[in-house]
C-alpha atoms as a PDB file:
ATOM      1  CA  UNK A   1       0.045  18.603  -1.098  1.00  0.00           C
ATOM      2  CA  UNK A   2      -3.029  18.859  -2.664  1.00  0.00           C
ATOM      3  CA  UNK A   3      -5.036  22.204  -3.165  1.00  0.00           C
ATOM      4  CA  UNK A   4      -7.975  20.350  -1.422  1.00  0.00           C
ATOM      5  CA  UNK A   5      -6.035  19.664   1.521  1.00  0.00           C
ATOM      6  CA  UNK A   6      -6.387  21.595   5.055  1.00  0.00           C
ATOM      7  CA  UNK A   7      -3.324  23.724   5.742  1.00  0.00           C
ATOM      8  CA  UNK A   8      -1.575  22.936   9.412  1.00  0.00           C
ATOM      9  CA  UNK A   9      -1.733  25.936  11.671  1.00  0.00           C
ATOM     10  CA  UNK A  10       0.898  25.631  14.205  1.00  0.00           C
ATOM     11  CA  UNK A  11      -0.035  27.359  17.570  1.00  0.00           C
ATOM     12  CA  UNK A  12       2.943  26.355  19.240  1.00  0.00           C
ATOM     13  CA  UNK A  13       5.834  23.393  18.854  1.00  0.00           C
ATOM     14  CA  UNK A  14       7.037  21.876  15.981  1.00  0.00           C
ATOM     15  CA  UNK A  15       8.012  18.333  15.115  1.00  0.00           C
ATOM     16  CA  UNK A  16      11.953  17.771  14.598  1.00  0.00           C
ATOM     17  CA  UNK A  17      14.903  15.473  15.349  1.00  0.00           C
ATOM     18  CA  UNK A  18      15.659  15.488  18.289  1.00  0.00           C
ATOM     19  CA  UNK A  19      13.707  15.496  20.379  1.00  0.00           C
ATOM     20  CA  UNK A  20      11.810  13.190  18.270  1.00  0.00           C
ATOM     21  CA  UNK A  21      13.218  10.223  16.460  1.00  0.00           C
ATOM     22  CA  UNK A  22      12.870  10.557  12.699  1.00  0.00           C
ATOM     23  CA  UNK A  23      10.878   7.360  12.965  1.00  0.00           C
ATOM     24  CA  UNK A  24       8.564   9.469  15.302  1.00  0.00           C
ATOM     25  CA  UNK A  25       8.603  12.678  13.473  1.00  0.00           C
ATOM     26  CA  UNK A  26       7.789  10.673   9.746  1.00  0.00           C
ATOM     27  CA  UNK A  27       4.548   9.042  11.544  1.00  0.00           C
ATOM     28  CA  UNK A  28       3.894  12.647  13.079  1.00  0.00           C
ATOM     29  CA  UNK A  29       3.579  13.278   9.668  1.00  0.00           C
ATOM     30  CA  UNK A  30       1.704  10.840   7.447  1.00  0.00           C
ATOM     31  CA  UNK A  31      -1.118  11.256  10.085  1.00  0.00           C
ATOM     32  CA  UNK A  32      -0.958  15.058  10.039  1.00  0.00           C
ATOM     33  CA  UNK A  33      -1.175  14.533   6.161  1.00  0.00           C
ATOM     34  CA  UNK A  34      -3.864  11.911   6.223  1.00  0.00           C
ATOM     35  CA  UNK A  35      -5.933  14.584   9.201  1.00  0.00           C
ATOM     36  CA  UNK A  36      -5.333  17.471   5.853  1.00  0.00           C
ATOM     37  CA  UNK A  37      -7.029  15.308   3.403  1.00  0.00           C
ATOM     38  CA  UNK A  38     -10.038  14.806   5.725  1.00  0.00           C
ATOM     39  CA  UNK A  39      -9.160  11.571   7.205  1.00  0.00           C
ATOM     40  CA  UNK A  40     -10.864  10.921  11.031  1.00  0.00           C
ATOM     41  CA  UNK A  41      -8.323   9.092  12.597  1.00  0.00           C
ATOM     42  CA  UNK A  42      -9.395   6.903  15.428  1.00  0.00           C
ATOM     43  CA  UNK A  43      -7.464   4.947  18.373  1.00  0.00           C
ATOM     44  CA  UNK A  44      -5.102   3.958  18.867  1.00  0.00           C
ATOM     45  CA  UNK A  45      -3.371   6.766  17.035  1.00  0.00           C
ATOM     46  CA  UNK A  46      -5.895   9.765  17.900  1.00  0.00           C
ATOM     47  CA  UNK A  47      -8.360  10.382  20.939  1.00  0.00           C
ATOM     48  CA  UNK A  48     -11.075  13.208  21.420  1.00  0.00           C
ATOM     49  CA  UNK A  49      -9.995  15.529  24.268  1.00  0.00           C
ATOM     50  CA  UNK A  50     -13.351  17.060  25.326  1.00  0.00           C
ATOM     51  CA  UNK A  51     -11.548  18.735  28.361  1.00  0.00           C
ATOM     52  CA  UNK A  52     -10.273  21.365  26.041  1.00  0.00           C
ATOM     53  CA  UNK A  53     -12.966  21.843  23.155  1.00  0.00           C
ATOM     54  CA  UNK A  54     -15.274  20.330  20.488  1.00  0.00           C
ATOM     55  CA  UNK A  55     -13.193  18.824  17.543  1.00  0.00           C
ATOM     56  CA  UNK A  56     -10.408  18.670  20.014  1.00  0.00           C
ATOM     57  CA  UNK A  57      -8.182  15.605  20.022  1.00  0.00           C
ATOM     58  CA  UNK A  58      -4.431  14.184  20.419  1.00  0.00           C
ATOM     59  CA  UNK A  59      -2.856  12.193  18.292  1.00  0.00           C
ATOM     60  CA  UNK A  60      -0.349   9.537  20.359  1.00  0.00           C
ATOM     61  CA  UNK A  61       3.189   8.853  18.605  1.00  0.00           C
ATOM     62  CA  UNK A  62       5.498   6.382  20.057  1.00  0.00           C
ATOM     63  CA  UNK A  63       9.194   7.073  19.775  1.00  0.00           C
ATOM     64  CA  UNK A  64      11.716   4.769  20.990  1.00  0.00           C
ATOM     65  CA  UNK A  65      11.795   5.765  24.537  1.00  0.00           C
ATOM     66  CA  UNK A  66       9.001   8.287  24.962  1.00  0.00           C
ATOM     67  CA  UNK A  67       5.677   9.088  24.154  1.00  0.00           C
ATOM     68  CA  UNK A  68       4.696  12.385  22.455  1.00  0.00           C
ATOM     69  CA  UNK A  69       1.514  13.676  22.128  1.00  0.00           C
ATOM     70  CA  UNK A  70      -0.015  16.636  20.085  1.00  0.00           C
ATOM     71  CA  UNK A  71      -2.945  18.373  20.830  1.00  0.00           C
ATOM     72  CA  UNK A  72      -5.006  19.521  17.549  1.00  0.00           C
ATOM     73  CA  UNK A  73      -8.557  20.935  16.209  1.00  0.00           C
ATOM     74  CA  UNK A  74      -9.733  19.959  13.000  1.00  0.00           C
ATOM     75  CA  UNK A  75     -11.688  23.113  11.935  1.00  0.00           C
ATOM     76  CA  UNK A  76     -13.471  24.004   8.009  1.00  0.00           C
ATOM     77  CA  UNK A  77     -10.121  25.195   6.663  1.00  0.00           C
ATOM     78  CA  UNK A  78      -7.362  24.452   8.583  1.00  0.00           C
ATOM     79  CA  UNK A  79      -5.857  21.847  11.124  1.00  0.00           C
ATOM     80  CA  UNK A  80      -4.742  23.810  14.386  1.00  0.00           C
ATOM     81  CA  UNK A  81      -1.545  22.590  16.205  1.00  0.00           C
ATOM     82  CA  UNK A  82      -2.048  23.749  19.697  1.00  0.00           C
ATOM     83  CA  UNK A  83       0.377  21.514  21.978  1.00  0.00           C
ATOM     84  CA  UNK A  84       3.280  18.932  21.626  1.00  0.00           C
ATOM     85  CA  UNK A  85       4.524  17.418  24.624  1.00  0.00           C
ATOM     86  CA  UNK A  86       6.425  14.459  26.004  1.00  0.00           C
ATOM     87  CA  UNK A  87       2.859  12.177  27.834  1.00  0.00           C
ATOM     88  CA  UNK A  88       5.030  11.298  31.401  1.00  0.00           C
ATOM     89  CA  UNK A  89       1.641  10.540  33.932  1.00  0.00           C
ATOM     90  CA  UNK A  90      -1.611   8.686  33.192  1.00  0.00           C
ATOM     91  CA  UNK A  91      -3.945  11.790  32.552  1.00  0.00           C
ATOM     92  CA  UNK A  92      -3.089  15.159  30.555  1.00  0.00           C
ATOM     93  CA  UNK A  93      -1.814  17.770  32.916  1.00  0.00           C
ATOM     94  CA  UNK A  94      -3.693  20.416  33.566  1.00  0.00           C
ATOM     95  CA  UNK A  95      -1.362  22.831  32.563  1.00  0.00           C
ATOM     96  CA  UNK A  96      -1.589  21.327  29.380  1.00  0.00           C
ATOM     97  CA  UNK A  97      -5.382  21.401  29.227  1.00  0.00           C
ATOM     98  CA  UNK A  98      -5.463  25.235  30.588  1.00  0.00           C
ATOM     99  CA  UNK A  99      -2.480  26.485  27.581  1.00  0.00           C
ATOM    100  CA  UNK A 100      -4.461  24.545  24.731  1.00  0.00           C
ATOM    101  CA  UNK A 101      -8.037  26.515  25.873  1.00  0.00           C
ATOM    102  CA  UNK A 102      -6.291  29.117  26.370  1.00  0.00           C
ATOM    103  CA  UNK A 103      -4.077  29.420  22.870  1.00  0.00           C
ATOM    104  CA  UNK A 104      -7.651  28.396  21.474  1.00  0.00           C
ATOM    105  CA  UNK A 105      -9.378  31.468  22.650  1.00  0.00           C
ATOM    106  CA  UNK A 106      -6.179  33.396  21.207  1.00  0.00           C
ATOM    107  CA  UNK A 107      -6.793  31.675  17.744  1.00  0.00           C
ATOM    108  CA  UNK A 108     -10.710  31.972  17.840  1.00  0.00           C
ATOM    109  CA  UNK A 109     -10.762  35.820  18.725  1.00  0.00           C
ATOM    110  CA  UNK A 110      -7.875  36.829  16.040  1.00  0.00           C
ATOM    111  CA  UNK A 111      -9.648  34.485  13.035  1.00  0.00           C
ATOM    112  CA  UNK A 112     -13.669  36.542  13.858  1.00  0.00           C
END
């Protein structure tokens, strides 16, 4: 890791085997690397997610039998980890949505 590169905050979760396949956790990885060195990664590996805030996304990894998403910010000096979770329906559920604002407001009133 380079000095340059953003640290990963994790809000909640973390990325291990199992539940995730080590094929799944290593490209968890190099794309959490390549968001620390300042890389925007685009679909199909990483979405915005307005829903829950500005620089909000979700980066999609495809494991042999599921499909795992985590939620994350990109802020100045630091990439936030709010959410991991196994994607089961066609839209985020709202739960989801509501604990990633939520752990947000957490994050953004203990960092002022």
């Amino acid at each position: 890791m380079s000095p340059d590169d953003k640290p990963l905050v994790w809000l909640q979760g973390e990325i291990k085997s199992p539940p995730f396949s080590s094929v799944a956790r290593l490209e968890a990885g190099f794309l959490l690397r390549r968001l620390q060195r300042g890389d925007k990664i685009s679909m199909p590996h990483s979405r915005p997610m307005p829903p829950i805030g500005r620089r909000c996304h979700e980066l999609r990894i495809q494991d042999v039998d599921t499909t795992w998403r985590l939620v994350y910010r990109v802020d100045d000096d630091a990439v936030l980890i709010l959410h991991i979770f196994a994607k089961k329906t066609p839209s985020t559920p709202k739960a989801v949505l509501d604990t990633c604002k939520l752990r947000l407001r957490g994050y953004d009133e203990a960092t002022r």
